[in-house]
C-alpha atoms as a PDB file:
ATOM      1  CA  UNK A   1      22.487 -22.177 -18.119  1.00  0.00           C
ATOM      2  CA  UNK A   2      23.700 -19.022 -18.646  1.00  0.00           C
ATOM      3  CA  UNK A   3      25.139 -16.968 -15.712  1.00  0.00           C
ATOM      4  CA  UNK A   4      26.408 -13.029 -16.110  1.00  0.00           C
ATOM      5  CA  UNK A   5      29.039 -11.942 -13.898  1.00  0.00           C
ATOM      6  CA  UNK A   6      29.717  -8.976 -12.889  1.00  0.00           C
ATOM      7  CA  UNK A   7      32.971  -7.235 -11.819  1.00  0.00           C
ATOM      8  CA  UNK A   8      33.881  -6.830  -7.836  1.00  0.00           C
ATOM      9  CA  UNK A   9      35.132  -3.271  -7.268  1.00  0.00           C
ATOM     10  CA  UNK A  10      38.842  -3.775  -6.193  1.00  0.00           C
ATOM     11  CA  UNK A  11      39.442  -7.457  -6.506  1.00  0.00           C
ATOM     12  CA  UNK A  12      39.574  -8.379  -9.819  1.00  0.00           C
ATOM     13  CA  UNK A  13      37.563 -10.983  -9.931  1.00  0.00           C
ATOM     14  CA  UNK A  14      34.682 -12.002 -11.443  1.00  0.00           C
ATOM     15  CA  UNK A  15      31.445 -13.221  -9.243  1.00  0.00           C
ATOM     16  CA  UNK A  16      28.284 -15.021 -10.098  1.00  0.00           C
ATOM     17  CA  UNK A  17      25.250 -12.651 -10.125  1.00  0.00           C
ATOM     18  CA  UNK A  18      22.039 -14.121  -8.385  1.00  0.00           C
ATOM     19  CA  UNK A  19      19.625 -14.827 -11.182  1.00  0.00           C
ATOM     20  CA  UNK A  20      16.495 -16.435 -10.266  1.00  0.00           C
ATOM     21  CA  UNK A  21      16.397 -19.630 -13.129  1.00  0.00           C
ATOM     22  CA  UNK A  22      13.535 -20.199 -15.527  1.00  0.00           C
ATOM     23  CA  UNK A  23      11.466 -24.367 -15.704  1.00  0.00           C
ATOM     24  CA  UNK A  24      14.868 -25.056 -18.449  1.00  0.00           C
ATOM     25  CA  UNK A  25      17.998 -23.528 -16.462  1.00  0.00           C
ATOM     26  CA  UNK A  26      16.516 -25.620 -13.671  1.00  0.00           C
ATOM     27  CA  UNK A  27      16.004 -28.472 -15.103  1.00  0.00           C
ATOM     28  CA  UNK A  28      19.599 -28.293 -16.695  1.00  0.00           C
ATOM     29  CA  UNK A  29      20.755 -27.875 -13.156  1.00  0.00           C
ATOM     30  CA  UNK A  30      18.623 -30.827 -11.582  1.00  0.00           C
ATOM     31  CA  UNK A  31      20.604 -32.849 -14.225  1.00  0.00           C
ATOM     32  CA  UNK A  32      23.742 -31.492 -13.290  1.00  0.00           C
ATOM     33  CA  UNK A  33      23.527 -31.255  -9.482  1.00  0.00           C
ATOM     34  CA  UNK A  34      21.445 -34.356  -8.472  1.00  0.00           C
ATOM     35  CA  UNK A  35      24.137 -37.372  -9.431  1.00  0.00           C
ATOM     36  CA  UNK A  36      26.348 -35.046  -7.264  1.00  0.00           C
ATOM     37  CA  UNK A  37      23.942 -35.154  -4.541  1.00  0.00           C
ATOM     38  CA  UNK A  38      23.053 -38.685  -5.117  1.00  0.00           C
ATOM     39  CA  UNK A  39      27.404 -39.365  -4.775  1.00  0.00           C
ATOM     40  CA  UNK A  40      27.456 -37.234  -1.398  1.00  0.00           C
ATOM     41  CA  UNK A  41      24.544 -39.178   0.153  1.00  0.00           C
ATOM     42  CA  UNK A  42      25.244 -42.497  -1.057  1.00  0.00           C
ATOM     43  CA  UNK A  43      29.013 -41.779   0.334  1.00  0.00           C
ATOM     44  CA  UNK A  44      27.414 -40.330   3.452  1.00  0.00           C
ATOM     45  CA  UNK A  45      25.375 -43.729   3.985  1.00  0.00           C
ATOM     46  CA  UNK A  46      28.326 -46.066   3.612  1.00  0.00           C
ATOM     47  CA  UNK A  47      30.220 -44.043   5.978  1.00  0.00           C
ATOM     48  CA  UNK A  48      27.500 -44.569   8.614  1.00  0.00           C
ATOM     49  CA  UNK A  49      26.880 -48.013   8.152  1.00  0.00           C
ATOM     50  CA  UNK A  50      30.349 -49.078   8.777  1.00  0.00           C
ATOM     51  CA  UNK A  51      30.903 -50.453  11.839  1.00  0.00           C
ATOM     52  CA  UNK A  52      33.901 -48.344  12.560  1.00  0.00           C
ATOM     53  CA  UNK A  53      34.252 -45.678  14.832  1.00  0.00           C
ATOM     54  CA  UNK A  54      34.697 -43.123  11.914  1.00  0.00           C
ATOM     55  CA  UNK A  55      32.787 -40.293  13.748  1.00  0.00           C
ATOM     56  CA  UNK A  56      35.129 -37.653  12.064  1.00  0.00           C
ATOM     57  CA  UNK A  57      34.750 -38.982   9.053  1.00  0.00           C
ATOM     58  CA  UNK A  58      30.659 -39.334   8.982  1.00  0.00           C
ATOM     59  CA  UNK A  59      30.386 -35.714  10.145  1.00  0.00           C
ATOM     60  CA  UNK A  60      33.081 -34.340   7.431  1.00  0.00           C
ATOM     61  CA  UNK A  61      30.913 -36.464   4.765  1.00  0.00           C
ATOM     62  CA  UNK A  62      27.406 -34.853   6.337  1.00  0.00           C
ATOM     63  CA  UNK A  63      28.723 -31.710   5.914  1.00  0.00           C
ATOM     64  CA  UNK A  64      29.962 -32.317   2.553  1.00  0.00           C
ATOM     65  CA  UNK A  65      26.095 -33.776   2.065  1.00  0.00           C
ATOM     66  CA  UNK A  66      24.579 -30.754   3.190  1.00  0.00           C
ATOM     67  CA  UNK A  67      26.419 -28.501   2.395  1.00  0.00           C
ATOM     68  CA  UNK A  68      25.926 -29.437  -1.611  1.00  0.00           C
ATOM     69  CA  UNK A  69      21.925 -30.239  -0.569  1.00  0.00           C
ATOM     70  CA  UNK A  70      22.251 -26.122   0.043  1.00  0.00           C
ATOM     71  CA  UNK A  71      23.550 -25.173  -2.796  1.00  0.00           C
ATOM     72  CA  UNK A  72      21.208 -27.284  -4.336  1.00  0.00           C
ATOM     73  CA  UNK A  73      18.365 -25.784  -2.960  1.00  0.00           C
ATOM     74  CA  UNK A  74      19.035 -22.074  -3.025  1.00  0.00           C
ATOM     75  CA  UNK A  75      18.747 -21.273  -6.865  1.00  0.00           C
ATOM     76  CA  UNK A  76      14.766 -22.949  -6.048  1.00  0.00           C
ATOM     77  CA  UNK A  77      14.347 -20.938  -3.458  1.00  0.00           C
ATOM     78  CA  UNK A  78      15.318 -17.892  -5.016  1.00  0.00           C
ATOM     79  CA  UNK A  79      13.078 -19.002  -8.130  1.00  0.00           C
ATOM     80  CA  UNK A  80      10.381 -19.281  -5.967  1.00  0.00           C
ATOM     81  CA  UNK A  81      10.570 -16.022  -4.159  1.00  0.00           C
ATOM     82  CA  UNK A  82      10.929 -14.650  -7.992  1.00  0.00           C
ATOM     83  CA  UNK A  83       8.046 -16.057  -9.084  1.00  0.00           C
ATOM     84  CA  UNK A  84       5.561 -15.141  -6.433  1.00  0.00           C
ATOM     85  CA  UNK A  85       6.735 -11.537  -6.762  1.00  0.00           C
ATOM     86  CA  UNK A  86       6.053 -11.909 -10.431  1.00  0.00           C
ATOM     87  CA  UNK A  87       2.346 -13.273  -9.093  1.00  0.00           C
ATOM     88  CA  UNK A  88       1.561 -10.452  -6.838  1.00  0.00           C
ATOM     89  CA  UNK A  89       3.119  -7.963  -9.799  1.00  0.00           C
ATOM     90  CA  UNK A  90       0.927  -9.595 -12.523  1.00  0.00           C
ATOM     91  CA  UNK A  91      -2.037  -9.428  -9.911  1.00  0.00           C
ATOM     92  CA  UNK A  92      -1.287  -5.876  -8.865  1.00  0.00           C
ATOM     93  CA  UNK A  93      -0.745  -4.841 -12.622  1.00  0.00           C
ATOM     94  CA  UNK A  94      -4.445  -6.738 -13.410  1.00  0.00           C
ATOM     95  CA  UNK A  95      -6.234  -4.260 -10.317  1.00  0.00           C
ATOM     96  CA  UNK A  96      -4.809  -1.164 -12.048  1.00  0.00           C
ATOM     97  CA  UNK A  97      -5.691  -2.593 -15.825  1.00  0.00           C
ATOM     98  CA  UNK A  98      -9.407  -2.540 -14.203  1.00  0.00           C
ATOM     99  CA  UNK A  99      -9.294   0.593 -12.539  1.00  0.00           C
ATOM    100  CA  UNK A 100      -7.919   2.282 -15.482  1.00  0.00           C
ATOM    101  CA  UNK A 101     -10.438   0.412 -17.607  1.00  0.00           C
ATOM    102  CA  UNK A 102     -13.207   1.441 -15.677  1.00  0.00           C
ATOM    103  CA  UNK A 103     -12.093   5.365 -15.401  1.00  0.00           C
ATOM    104  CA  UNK A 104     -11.705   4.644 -19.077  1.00  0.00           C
ATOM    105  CA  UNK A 105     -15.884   3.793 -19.686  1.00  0.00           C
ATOM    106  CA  UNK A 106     -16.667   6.605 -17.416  1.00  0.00           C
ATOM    107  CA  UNK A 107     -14.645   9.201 -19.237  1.00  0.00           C
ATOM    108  CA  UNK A 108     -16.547   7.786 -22.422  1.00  0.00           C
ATOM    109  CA  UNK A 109     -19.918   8.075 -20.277  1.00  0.00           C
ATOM    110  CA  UNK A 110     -19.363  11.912 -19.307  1.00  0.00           C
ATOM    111  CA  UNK A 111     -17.933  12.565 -23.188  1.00  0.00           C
ATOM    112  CA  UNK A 112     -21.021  11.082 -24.491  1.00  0.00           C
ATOM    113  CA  UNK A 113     -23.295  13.182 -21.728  1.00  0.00           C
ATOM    114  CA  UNK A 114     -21.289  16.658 -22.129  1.00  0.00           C
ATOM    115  CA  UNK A 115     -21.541  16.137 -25.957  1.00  0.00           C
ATOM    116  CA  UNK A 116     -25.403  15.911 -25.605  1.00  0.00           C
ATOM    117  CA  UNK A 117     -25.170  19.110 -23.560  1.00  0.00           C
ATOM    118  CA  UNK A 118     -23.270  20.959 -25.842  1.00  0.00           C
ATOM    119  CA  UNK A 119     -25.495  20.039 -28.763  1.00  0.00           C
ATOM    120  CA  UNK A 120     -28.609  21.246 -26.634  1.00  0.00           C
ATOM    121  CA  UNK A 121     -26.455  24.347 -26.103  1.00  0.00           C
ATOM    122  CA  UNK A 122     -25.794  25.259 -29.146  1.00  0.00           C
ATOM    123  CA  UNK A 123     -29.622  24.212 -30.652  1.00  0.00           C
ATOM    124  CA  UNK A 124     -30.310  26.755 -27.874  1.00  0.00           C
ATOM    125  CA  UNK A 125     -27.615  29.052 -28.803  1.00  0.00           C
ATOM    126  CA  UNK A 126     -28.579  29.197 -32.514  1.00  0.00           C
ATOM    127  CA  UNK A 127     -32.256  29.543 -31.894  1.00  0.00           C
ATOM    128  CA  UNK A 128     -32.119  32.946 -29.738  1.00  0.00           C
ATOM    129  CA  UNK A 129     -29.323  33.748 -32.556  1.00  0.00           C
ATOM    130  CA  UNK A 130     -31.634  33.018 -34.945  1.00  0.00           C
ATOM    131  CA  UNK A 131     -34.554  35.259 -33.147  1.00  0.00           C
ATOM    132  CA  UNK A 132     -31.966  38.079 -32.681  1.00  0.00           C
ATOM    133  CA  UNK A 133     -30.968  38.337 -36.277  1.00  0.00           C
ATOM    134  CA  UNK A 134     -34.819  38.648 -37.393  1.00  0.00           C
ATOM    135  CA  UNK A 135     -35.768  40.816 -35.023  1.00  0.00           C
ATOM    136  CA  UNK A 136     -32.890  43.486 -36.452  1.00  0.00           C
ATOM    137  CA  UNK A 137     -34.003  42.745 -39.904  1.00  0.00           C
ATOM    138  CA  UNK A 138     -36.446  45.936 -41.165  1.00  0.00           C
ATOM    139  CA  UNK A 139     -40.079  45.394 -41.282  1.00  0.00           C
ATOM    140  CA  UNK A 140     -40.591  43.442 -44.777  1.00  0.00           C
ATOM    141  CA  UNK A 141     -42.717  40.712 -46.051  1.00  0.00           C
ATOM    142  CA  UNK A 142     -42.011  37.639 -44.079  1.00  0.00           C
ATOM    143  CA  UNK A 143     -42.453  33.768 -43.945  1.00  0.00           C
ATOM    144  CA  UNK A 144     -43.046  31.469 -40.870  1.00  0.00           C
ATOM    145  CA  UNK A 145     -39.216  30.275 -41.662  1.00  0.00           C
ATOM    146  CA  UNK A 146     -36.630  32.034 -41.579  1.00  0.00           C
ATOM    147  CA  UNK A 147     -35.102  34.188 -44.617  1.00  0.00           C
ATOM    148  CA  UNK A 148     -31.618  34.834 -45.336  1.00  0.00           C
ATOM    149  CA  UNK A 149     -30.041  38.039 -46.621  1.00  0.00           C
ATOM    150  CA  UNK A 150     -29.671  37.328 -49.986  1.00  0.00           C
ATOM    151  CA  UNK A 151     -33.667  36.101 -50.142  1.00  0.00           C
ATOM    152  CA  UNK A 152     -34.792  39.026 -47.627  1.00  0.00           C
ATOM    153  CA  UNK A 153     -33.127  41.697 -50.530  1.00  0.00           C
ATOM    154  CA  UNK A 154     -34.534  39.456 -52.900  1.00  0.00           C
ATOM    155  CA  UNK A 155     -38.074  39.641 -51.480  1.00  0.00           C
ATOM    156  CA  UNK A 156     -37.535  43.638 -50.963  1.00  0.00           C
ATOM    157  CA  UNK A 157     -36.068  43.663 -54.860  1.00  0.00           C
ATOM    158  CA  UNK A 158     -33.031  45.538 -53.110  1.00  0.00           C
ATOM    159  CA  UNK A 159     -29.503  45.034 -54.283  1.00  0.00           C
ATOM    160  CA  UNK A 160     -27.475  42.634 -52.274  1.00  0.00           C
ATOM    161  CA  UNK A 161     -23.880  42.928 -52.012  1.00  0.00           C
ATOM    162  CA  UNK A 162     -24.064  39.600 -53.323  1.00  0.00           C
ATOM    163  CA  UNK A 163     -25.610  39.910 -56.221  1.00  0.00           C
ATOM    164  CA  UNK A 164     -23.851  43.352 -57.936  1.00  0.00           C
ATOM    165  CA  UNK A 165     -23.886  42.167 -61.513  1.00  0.00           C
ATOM    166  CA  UNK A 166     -27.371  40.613 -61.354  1.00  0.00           C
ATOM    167  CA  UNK A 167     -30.419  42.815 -62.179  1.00  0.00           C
ATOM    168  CA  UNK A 168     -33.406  43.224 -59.809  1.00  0.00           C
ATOM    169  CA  UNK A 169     -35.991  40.942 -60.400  1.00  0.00           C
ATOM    170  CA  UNK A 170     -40.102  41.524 -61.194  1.00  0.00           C
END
């Protein structure tokens, strides 16, 4: 079991820091602390059972007895309360993990739609384009499909800029 301490501002001493203990630490401690216990109740008992009036005595022992049955149980108890914040944590961390997840597949959703849009868009886009740029083309033998510049001067037997060193052809 490994404790830190820490340093007390003005006194000079060093004090135990409250660490909640992990299944080993406490285990270590169980083996430490419960013949202790076992001493202080077993002590306890005897005192009782005599048939002396040892009423000061009995109490001083039950104190002694409960006292270490404390100190016994408070590293559990502050286990405990660490590991059902570490429960509601995990559970509270697993909610936003699912939330996020499912923003996540929606984002992807609305990517995949908008690119589908844009594609549309632009088939659209480069169509009218497409229509624009052949209706400012001069009048000139054309196909159903579309012609570019360098087949249009071709066509026309017109020099393209192009084409400079090549000669027209028949």
């Amino acid at each position: 079991m490994s404790v830190k301490g820490r340093k007390v501002s003005g006194r000079g001493e060093t004090v135990a820091a409250n660490y909640a203990f992990g299944p080993l630490e406490n285990d270590i401690m169980i083996k430490h602390r419960l013949p202790k216990l076992q001493k202080k109740f077993a002590s306890f008992v005897v005192e009782v059972e005599k048939d002396e009036d040892n009423y000061g005595e009995c109490e001083k022992l039950s104190k002694a007895f409960l006292q270490e049955l404390s100190t016994f149980e408070i590293p559990f108890l502050k286990s405990k309360a660490v590991v059902s914040a570490n429960v509601r944590e995990k559970d509270n961390f697993n909610e936003l993990k699912d939330k996020i997840n499912g923003q996540i597949l929606q984002a992807q959703a609305d990517i995949k739609e908008l690119k589908k849009q844009l594609r549309g868009s632009i088939k659209r886009s480069v169509g009218s384009s497409k229509k624009f740029l052949l209706s400012t083309l001069p009048e000139g033998p054309r196909n159903d499909r579309s012609t570019s510049t360098v087949e249009w001067n071709l066509q026309t037997e017109k020099p393209s800029s192009h084409s400079k060193g090549e000669r027209k052809t028949q």
